[in-house]
PDB file of N, CA and C in Angstrom:
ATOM      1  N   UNK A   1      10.197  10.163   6.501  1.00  0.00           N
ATOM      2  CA  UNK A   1       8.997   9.403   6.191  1.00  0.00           C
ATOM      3  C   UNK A   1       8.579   9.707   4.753  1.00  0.00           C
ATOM      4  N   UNK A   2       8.254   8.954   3.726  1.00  0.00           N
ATOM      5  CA  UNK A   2       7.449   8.470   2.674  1.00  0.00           C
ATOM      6  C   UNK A   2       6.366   8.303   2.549  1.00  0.00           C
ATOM      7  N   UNK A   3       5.227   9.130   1.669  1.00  0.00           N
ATOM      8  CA  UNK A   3       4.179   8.956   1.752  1.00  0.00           C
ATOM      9  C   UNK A   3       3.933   8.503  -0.066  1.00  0.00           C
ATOM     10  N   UNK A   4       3.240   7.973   0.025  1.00  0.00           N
ATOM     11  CA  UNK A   4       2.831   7.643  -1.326  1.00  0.00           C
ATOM     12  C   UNK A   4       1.550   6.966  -1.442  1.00  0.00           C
ATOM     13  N   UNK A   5       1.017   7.488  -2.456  1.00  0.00           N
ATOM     14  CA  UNK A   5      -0.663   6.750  -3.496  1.00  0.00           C
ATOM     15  C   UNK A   5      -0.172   5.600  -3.985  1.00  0.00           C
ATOM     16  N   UNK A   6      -0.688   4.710  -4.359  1.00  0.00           N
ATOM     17  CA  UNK A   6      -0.349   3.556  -4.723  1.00  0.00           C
ATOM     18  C   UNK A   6      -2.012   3.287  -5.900  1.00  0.00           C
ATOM     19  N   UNK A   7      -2.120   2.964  -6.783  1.00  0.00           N
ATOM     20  CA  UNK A   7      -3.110   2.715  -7.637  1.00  0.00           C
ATOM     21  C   UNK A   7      -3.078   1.137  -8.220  1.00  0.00           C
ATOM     22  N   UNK A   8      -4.190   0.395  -7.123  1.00  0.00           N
ATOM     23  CA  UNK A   8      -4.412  -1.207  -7.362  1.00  0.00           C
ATOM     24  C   UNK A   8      -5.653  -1.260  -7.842  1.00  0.00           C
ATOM     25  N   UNK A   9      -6.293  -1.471  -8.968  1.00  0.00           N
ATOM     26  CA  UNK A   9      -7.543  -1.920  -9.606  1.00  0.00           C
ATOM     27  C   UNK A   9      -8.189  -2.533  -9.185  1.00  0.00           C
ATOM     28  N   UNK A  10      -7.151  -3.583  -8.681  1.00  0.00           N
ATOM     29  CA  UNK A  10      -8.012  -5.088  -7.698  1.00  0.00           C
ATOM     30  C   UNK A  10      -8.690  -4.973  -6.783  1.00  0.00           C
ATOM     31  N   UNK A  11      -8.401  -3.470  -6.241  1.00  0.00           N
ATOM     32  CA  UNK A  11      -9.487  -3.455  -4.886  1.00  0.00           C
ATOM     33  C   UNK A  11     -10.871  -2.957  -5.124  1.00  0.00           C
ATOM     34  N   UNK A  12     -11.592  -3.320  -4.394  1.00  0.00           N
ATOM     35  CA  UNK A  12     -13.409  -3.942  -5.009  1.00  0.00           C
ATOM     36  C   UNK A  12     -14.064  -4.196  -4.250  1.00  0.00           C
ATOM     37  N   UNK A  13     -13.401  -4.109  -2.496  1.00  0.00           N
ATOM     38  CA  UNK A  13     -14.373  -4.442  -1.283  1.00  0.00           C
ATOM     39  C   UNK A  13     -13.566  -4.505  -0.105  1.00  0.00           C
ATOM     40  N   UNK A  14     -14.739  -4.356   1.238  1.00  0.00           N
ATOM     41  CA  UNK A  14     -13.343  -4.233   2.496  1.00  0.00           C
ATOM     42  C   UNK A  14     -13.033  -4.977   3.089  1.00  0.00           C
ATOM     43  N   UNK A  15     -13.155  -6.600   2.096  1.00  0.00           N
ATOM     44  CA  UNK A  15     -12.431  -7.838   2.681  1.00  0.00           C
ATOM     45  C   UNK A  15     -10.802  -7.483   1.990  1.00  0.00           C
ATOM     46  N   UNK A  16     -11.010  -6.581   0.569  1.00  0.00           N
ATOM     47  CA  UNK A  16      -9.714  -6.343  -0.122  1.00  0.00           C
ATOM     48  C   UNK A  16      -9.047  -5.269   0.520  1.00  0.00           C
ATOM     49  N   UNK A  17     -10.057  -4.218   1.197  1.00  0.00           N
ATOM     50  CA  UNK A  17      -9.296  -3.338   2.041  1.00  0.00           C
ATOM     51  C   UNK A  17      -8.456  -4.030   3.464  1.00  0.00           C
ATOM     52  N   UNK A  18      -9.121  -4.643   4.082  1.00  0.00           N
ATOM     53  CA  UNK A  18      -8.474  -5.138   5.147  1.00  0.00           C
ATOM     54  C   UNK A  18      -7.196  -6.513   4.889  1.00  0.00           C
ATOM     55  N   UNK A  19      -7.725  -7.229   4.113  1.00  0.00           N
ATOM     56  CA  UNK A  19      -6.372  -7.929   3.607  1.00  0.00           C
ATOM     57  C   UNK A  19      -4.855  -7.391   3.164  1.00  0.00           C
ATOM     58  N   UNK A  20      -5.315  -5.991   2.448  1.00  0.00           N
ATOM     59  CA  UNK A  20      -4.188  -5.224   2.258  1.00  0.00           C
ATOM     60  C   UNK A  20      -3.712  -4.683   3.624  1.00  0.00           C
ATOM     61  N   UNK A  21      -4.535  -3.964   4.553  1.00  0.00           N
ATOM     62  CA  UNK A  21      -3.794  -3.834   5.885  1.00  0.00           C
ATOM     63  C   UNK A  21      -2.951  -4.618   7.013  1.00  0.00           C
ATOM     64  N   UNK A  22      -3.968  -5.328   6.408  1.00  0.00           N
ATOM     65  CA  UNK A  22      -3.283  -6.821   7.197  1.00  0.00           C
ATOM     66  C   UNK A  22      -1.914  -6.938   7.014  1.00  0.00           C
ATOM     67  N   UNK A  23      -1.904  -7.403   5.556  1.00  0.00           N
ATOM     68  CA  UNK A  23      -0.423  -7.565   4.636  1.00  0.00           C
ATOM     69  C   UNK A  23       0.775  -6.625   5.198  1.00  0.00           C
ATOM     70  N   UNK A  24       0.539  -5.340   5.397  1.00  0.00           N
ATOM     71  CA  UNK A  24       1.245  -4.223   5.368  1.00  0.00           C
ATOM     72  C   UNK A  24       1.918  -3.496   6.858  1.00  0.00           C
ATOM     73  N   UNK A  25       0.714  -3.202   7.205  1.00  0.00           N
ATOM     74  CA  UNK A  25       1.006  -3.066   8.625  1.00  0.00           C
ATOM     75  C   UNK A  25       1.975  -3.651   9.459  1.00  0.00           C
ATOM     76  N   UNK A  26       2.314  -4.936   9.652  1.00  0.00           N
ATOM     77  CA  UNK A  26       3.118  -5.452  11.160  1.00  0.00           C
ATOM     78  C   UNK A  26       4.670  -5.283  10.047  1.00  0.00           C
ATOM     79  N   UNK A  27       4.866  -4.877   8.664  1.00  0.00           N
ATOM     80  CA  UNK A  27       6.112  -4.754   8.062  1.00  0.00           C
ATOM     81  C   UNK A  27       6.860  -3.651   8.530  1.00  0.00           C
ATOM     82  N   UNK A  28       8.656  -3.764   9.458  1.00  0.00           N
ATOM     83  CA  UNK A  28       8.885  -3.174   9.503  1.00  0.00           C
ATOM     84  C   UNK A  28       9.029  -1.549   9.072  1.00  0.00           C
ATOM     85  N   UNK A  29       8.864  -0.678   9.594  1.00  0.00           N
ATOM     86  CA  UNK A  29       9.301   0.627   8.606  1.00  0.00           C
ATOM     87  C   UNK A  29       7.642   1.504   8.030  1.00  0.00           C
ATOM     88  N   UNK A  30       6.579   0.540   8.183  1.00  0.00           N
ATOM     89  CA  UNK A  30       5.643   0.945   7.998  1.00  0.00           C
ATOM     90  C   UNK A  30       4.917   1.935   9.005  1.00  0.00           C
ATOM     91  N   UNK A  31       4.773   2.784   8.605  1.00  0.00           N
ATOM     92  CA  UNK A  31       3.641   3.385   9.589  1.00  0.00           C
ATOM     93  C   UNK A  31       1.982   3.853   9.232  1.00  0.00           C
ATOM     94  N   UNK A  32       1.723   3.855   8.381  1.00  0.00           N
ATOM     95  CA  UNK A  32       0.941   4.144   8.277  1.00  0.00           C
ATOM     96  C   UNK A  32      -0.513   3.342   6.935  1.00  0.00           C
ATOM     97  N   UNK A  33      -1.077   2.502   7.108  1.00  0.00           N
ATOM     98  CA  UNK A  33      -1.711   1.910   5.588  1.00  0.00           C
ATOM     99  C   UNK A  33      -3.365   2.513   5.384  1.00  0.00           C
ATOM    100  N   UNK A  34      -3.565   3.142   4.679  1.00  0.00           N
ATOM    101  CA  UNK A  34      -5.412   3.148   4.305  1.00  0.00           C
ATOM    102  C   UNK A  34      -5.377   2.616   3.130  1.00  0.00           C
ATOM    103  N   UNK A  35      -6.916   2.519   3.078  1.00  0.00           N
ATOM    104  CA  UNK A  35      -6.930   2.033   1.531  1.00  0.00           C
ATOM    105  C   UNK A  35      -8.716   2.575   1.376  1.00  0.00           C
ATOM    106  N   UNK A  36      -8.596   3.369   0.197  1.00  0.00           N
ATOM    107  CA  UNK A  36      -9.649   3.730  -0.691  1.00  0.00           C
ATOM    108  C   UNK A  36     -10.569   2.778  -1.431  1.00  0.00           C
ATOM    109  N   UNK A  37     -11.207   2.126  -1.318  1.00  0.00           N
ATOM    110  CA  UNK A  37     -11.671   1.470  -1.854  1.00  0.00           C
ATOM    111  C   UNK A  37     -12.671   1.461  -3.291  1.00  0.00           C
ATOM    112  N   UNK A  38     -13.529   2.857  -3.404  1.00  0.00           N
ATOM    113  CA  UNK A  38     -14.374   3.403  -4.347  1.00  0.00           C
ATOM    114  C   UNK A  38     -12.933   4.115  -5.055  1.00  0.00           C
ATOM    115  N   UNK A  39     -11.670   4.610  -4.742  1.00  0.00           N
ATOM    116  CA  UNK A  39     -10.744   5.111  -5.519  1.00  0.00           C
ATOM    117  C   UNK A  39      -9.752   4.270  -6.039  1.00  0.00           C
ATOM    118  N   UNK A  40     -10.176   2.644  -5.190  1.00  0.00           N
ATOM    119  CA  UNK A  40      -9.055   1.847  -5.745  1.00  0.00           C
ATOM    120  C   UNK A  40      -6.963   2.159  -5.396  1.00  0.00           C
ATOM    121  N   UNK A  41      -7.408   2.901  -4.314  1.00  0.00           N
ATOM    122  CA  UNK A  41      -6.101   3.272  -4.058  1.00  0.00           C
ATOM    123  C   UNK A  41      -5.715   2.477  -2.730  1.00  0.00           C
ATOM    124  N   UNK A  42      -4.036   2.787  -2.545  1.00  0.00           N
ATOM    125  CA  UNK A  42      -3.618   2.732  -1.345  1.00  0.00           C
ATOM    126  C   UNK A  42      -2.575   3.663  -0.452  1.00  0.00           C
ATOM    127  N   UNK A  43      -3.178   4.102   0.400  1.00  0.00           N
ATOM    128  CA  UNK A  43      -2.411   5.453   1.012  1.00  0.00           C
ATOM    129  C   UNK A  43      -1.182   4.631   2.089  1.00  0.00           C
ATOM    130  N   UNK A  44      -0.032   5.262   1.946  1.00  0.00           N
ATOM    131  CA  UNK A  44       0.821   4.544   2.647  1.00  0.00           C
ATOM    132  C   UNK A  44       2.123   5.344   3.399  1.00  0.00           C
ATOM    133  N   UNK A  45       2.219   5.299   4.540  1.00  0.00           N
ATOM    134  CA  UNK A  45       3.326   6.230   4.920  1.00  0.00           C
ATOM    135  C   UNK A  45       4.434   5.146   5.613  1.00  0.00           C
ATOM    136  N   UNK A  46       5.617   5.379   5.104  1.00  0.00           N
ATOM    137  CA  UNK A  46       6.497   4.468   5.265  1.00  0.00           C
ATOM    138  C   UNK A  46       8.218   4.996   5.854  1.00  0.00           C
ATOM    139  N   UNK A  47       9.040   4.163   6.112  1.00  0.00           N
ATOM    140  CA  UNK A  47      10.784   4.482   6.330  1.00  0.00           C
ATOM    141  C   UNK A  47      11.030   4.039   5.021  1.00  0.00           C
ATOM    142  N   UNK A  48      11.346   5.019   4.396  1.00  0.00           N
ATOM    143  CA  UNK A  48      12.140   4.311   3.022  1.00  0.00           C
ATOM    144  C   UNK A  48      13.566   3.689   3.117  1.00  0.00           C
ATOM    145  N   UNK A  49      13.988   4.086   4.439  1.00  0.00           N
ATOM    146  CA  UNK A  49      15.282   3.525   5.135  1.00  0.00           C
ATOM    147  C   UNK A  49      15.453   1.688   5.543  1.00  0.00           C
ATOM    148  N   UNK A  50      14.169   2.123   5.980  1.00  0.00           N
ATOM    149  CA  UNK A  50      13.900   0.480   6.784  1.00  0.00           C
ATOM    150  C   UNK A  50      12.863  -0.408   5.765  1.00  0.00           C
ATOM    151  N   UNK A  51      12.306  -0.102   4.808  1.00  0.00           N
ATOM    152  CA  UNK A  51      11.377  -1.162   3.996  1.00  0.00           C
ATOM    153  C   UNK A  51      11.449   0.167   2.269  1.00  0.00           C
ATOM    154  N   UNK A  52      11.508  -0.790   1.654  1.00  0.00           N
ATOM    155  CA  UNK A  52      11.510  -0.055   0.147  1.00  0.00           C
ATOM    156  C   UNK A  52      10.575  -0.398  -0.203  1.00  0.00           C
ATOM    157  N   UNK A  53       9.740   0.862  -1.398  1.00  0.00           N
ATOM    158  CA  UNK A  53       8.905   0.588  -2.193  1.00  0.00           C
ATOM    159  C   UNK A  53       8.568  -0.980  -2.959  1.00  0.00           C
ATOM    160  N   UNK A  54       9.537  -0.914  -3.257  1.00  0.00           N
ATOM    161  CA  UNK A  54       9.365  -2.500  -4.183  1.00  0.00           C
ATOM    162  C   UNK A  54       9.537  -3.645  -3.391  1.00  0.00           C
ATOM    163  N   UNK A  55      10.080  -3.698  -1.970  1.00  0.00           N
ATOM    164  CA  UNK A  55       9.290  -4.724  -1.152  1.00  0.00           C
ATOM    165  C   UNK A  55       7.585  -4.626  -1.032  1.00  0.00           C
ATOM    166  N   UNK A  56       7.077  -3.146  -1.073  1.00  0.00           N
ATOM    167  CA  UNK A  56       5.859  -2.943  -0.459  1.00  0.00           C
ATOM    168  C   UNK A  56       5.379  -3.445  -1.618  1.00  0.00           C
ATOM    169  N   UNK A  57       5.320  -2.897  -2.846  1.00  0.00           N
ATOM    170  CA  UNK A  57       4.939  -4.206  -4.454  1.00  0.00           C
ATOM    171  C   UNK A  57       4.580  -5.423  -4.007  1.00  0.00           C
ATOM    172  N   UNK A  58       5.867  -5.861  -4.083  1.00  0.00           N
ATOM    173  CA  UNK A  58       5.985  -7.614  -3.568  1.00  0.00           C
ATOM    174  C   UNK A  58       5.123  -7.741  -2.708  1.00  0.00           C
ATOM    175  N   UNK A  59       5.115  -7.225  -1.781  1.00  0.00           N
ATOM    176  CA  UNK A  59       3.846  -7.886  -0.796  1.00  0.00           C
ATOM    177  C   UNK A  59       2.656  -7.793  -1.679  1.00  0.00           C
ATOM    178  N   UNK A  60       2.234  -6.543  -1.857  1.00  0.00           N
ATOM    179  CA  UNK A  60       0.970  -6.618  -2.490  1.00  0.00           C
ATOM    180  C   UNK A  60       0.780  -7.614  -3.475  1.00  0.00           C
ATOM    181  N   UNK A  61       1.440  -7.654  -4.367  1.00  0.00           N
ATOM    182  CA  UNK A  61       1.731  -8.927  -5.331  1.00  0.00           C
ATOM    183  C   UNK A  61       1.068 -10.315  -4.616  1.00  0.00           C
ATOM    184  N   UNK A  62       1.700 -10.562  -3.917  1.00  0.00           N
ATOM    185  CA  UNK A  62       1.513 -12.069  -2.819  1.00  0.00           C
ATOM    186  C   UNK A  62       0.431 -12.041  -2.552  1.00  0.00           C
ATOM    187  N   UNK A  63      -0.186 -11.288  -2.428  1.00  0.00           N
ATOM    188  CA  UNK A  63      -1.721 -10.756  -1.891  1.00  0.00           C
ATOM    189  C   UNK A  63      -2.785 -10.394  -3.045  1.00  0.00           C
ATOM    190  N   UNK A  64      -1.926 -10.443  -4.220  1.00  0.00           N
ATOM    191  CA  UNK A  64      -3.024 -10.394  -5.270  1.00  0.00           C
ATOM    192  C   UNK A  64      -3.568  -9.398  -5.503  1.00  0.00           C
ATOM    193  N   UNK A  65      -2.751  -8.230  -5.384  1.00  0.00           N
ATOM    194  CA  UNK A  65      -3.344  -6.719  -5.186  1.00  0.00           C
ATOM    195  C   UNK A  65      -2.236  -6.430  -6.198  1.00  0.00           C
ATOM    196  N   UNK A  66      -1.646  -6.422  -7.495  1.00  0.00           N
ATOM    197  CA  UNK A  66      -0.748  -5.675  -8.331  1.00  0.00           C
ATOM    198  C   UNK A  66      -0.558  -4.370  -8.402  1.00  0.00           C
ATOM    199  N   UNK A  67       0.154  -3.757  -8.055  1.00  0.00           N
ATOM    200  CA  UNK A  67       0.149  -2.090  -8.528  1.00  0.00           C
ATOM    201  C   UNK A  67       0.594  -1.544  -9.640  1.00  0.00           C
ATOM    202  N   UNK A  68      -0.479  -0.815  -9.872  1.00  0.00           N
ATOM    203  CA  UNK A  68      -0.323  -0.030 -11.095  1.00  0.00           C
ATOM    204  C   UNK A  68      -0.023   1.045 -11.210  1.00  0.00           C
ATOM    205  N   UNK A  69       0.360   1.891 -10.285  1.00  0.00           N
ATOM    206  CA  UNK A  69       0.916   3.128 -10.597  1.00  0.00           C
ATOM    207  C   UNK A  69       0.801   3.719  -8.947  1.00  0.00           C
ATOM    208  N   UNK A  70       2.077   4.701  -8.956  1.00  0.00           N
ATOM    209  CA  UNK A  70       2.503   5.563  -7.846  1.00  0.00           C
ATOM    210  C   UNK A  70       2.524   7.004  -7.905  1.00  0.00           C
ATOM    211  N   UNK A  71       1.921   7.491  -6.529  1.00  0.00           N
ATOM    212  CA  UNK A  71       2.485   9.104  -6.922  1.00  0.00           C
ATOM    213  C   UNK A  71       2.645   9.144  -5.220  1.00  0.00           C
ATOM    214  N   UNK A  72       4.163   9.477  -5.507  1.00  0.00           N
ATOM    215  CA  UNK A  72       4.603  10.164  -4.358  1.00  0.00           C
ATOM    216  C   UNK A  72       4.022  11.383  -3.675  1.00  0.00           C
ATOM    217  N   UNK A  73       3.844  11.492  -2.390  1.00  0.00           N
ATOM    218  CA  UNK A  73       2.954  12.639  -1.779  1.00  0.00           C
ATOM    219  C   UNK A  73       3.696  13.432  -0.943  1.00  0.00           C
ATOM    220  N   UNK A  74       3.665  14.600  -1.913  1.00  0.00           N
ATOM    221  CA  UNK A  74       5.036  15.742  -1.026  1.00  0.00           C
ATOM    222  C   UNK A  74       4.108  16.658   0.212  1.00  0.00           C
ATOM    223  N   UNK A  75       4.333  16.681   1.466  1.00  0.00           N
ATOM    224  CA  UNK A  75       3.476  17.679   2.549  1.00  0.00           C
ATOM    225  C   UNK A  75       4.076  18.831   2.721  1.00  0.00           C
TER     226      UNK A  75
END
């Protein structure tokens, strides 16, 4: 499992929080989506096996949420 921060600017409210869950969630390989909203982030635990980072982009993209920066989260 993959955990990673994700840093989207665009988020600004929890119609933007829940649209991003929406988006994310039923995608294979996903397990896990929050989203920060006063931090503008997105917390995400994933199969890097079964869905790649840069699909998870692309979605957000489609959704109008661009990402701007990642930090992988080592436990």
């Amino acid at each position: 499992m993959t955990s990673v921060i994700l840093s989207v600017p665009e988020i600004s409210c929890a119609h933007c929080a829940s649209s991003i869950v929406a988006a994310l969630e039923p995608e294979a390989g996903v397990s896990k989506v929050s989203v920060d909203v006063e931090g503008q982030k997105v917390l995400l635990d994933f199969d890097a096996a079964t869905i790649s980072l840069e699909r998870v982009k692309e979605i957000l993209l489609a959704e109008e949420y661009p990402v701007e920066g990642e930090e992988v989260v080592t436990h």
